[in-house]
Protein backbone atom coordinates (compact mmCIF):
# COMPACT_ATOMS: atom_id res chain seq x y z
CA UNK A 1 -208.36 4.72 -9.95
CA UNK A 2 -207.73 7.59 -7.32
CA UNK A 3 -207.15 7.42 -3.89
CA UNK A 4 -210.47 7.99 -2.22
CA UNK A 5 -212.62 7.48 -5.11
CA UNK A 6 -215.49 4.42 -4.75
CA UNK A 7 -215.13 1.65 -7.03
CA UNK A 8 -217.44 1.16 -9.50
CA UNK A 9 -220.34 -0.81 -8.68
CA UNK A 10 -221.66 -4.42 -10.16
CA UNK A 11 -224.46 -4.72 -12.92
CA UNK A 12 -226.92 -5.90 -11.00
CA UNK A 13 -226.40 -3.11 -8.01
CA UNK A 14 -225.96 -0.51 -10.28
CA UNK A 15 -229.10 -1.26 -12.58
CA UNK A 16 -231.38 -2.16 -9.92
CA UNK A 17 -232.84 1.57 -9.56
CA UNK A 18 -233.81 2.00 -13.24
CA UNK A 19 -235.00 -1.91 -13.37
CA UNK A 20 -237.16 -1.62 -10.43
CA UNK A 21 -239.42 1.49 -11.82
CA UNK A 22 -238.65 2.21 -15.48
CA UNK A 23 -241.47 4.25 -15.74
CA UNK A 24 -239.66 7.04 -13.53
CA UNK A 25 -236.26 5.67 -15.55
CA UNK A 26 -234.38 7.25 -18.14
CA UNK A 27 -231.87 5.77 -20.38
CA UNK A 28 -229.67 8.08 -22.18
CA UNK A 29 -226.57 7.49 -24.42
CA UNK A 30 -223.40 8.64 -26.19
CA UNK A 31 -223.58 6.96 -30.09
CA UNK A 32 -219.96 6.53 -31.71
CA UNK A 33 -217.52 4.91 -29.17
CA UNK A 34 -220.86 3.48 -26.81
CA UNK A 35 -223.54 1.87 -29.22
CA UNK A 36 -221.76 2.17 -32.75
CA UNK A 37 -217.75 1.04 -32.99
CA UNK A 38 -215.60 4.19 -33.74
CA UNK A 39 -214.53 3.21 -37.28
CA UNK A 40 -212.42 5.44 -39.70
CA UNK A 41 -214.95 6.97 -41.91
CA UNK A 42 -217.93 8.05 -40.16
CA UNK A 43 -220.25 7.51 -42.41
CA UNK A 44 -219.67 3.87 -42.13
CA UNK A 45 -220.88 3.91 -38.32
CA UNK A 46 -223.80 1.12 -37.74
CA UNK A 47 -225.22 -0.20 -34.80
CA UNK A 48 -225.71 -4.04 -34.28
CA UNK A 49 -229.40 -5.56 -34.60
CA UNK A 50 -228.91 -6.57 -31.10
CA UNK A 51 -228.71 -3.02 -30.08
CA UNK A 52 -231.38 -1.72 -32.18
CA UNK A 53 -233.84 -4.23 -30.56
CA UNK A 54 -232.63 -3.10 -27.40
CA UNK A 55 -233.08 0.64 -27.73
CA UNK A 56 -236.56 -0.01 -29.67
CA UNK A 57 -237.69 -2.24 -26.39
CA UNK A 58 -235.86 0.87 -23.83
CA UNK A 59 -238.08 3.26 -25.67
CA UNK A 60 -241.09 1.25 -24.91
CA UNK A 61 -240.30 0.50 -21.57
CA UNK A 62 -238.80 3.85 -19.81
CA UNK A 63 -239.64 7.71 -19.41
CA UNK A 64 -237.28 8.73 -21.32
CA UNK A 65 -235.09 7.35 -24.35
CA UNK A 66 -232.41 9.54 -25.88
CA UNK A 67 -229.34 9.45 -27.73
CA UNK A 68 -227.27 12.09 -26.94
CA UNK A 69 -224.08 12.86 -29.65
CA UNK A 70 -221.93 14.81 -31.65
CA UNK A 71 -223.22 14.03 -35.26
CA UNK A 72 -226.95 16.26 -36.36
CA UNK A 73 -229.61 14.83 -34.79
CA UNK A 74 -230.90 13.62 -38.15
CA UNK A 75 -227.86 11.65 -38.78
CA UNK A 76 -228.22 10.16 -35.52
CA UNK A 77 -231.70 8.90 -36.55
CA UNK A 78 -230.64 7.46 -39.70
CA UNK A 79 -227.62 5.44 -37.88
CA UNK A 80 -229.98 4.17 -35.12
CA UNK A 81 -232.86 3.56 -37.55
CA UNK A 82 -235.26 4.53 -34.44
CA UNK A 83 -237.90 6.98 -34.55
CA UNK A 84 -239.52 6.64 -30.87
CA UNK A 85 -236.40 7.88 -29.65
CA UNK A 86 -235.16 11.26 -28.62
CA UNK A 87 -231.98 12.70 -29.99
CA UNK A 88 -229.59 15.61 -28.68
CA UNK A 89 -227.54 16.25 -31.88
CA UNK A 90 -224.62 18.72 -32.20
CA UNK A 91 -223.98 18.16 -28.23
CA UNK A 92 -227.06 19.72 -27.53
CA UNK A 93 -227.29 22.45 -30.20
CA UNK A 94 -230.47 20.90 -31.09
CA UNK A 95 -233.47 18.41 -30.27
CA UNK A 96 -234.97 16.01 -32.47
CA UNK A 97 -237.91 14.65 -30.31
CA UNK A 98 -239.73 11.63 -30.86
CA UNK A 99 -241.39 11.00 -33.96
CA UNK A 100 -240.57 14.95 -35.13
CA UNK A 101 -239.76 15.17 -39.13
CA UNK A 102 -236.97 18.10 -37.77
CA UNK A 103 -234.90 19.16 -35.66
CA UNK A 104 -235.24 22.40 -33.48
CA UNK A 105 -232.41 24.14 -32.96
CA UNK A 106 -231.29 25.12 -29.16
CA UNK A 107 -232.30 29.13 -28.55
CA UNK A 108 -228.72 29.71 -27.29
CA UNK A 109 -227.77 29.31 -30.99
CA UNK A 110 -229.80 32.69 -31.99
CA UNK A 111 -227.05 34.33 -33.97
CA UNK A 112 -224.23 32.19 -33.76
CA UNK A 113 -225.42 29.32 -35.94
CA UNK A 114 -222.74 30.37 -38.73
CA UNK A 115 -220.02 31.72 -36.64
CA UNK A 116 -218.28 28.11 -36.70
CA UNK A 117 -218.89 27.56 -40.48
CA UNK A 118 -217.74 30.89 -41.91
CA UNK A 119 -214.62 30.50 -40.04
CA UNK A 120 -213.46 27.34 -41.52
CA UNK A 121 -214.42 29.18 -45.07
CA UNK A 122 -211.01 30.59 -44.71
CA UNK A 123 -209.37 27.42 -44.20
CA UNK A 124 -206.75 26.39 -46.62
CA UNK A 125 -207.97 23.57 -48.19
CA UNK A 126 -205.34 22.53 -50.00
CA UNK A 127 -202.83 22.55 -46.52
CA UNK A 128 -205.89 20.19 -45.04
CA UNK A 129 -206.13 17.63 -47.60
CA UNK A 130 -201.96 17.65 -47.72
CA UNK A 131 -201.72 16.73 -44.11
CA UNK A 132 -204.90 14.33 -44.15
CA UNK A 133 -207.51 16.79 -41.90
CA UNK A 134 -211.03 16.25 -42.66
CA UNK A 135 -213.67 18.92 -42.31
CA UNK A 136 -216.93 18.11 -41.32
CA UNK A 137 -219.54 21.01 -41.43
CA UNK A 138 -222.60 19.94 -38.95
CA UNK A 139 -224.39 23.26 -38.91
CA UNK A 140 -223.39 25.18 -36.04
CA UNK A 141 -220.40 23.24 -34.79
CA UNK A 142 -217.26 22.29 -37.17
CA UNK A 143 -214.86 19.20 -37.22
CA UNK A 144 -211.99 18.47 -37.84
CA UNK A 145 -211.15 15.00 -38.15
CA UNK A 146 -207.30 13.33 -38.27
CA UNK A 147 -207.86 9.68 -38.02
CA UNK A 148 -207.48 8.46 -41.93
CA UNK A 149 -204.18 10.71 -42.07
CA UNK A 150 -200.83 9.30 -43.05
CA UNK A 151 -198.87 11.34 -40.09
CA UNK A 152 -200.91 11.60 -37.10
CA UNK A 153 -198.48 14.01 -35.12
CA UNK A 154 -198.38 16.59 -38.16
CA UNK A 155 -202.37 16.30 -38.65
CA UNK A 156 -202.74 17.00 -35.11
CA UNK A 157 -199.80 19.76 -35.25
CA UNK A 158 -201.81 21.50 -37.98
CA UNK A 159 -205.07 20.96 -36.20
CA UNK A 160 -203.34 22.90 -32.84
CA UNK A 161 -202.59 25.69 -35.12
CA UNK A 162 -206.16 26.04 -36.59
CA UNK A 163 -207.90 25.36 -32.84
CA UNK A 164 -205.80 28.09 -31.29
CA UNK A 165 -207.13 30.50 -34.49
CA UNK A 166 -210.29 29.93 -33.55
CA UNK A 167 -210.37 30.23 -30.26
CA UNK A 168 -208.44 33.93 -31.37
CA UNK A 169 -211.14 34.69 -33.09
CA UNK A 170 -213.95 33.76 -30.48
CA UNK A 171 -214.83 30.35 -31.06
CA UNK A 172 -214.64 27.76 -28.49
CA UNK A 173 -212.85 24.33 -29.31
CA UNK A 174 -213.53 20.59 -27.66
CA UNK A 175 -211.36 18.13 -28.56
CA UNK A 176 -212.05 14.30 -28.48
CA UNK A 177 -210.52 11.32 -30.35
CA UNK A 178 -208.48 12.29 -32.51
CA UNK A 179 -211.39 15.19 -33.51
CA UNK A 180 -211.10 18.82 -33.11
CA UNK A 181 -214.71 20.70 -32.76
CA UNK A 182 -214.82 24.32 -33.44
CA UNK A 183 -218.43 25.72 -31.42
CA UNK A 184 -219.41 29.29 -31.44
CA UNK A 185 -219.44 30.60 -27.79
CA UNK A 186 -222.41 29.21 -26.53
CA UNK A 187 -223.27 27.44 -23.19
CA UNK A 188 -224.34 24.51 -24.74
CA UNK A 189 -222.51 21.24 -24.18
CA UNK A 190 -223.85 17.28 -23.46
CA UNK A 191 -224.87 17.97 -20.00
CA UNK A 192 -227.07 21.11 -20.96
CA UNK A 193 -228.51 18.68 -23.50
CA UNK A 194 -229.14 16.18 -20.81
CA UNK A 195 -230.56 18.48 -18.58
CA UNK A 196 -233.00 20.04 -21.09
CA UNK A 197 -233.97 16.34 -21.60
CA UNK A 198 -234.90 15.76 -18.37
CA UNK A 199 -236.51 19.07 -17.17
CA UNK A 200 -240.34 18.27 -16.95
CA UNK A 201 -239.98 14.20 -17.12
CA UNK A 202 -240.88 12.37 -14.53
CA UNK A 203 -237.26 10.74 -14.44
CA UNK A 204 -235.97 9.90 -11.12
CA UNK A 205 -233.06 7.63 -11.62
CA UNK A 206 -231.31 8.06 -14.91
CA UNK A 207 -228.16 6.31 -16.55
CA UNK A 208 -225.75 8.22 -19.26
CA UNK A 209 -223.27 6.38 -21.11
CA UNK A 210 -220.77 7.75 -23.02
CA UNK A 211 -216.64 7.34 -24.02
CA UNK A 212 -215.27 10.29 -24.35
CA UNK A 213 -213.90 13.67 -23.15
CA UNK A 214 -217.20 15.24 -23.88
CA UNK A 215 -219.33 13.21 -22.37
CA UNK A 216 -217.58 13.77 -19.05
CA UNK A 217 -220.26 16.93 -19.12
CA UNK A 218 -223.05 14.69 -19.12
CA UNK A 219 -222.01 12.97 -16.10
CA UNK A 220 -221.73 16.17 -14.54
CA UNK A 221 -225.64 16.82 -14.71
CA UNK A 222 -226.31 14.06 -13.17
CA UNK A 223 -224.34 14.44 -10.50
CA UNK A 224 -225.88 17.95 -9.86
CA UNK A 225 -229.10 16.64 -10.12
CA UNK A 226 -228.04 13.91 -7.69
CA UNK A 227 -227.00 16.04 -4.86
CA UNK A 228 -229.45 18.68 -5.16
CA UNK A 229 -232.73 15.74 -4.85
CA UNK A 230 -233.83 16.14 -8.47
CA UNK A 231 -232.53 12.71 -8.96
CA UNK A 232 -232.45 9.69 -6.47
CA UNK A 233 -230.09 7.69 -8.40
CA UNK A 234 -227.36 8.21 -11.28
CA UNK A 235 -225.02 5.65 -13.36
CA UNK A 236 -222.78 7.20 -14.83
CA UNK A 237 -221.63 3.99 -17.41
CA UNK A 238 -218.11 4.63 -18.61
CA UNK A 239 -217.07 2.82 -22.17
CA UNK A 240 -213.44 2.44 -22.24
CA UNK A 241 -211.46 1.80 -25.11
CA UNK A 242 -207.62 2.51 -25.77
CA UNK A 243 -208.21 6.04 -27.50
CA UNK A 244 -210.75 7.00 -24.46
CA UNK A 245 -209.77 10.16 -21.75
CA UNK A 246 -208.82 7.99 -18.34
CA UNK A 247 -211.31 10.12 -17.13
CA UNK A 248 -214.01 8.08 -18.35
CA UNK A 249 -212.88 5.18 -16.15
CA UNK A 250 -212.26 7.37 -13.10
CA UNK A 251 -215.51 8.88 -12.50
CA UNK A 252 -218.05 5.36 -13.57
CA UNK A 253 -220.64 3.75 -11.50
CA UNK A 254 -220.47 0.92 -13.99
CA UNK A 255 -217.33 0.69 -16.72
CA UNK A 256 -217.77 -2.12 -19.74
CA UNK A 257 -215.18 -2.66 -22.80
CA UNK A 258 -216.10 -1.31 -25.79
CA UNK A 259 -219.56 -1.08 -27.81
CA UNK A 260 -219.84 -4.81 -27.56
CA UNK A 261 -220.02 -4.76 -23.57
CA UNK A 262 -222.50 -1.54 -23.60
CA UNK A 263 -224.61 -3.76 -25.99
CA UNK A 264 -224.70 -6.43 -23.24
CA UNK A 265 -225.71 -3.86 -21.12
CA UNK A 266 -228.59 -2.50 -23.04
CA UNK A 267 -230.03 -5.81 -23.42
CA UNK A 268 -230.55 -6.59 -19.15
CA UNK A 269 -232.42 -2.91 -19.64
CA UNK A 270 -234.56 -4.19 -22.42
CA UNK A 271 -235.44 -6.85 -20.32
């Protein structure tokens, strides 16, 4: 950890503001990497029963409930298998509130919500497939995913290539692990997601936890909100793993190992 910065705080200490008043309390979390074990094809993400219980007895119990990822909001939904939740899909291009049957799509998104997808269009295909690069189209924002490849360092070579195209031809890319996101120029990211999340709640101390490079922006609303009163109290809840940006670890109230540790964590909230 860096000179000067504090060390991250104990469960009990760093829980005790949301415990204490969980009706001014909001819960809010990354889904692959935090709840759901990052696995090699997506679509085989799950959560544990444990954690399900957990988030359906959070929902119940605080102001505010939300999962805040990459994957649609939908998708989110169907992983979770929670509908009294609120969910942030597409890193905040859109909202799928409690109970809704869809998801709205941010305003920022007003003429851009193609930009992303008709790019790839001109992707090679077969150069993709060759070098193991998987495209996944989630509306507005596109992916491209190297894990199941053969050669990591030419997928990711490949992936450079195609990131630095996009940006050439006004796109803006995020990278995470071992995932390349192509987003049109929008300022949307997590922490605009959090923040529209919390605007008009009653949510005074609020925890994010996340694992990787994107949910760094996350933390950073809170922290704003922190110093300029709309918050009392932040903890910023850091899930390491071997992949994850060192980041992560560097700027936690609270760090725990892995989806099985966050799970522990979730279940002192439930209560």
């Amino acid at each position: 950890m860096p000179e000067g910065t504090e060390k991250p705080l104990g469960v009990a200490a760093a829980l005790a503001p949301l415990l204490a008043d969980p009706g001014r309390a909001g819960v809010l979390l990354d889904l692959d990497g935090t709840l759901a074990p990052i696995v090699s094809r997506p679509e085989d993400a799950a959560i544990s029963g444990v954690v399900r219980a957990s988030l359906e007895a959070i929902a119940a119990r605080y102001a505010l409930a939300a999962i805040v990822t990459g994957r649609s909001a939908e998708v989110a939904r169907e992983i979770v298998g929670l509908d009294m939740l609120a969910y942030a899909g597409n890193h905040g291009f859109e909202l799928l509130g409690p109970g809704a049957t869809s998801a709205e799509p941010a305003e920022a998104l007003r003429g851009h919500a193609s930009t992303a997808s008709e790019f790839a269009a001109g992707l090679g295909a077969g150069e993709l497939e060759s070098a193991g690069v998987r495209i996944e189209d989630k509306g507005p924002i596109v992916a491209l995913h190297w894990r199941r490849a053969e050669d990591h360092v030419r997928a990711e070579q490949l992936v450079s290539r195609i990131g630095a195209d996009a940006e050439s031809a006004g796109l803006v890319t995020h990278g995470g692990r071992m995932v390349l996101e192509l987003r049109p120029r929008v300022a949307i990211d997590k922490g605009v997601a959090v923040a529209g999340l919390l605007d008009g709640s009653p949510v005074l101390a609020a925890l994010y936890a996340g694992d990787d490079l994107t949910d760094l922006d996350a933390f950073d609303e809170l922290e704003r909100r922190r110093d300029d009163g709309r918050l009392d109290s932040i903890v910023r809840v850091g899930v390491s793993s071997a992949e994850g940006p060192s980041a992560i670890a560097e700027r936690s109230d609270l760090l725990v190992a892995g989806p099985g540790e966050a799970a522990s964590l979730l279940m002192v909230l439930a209560g």
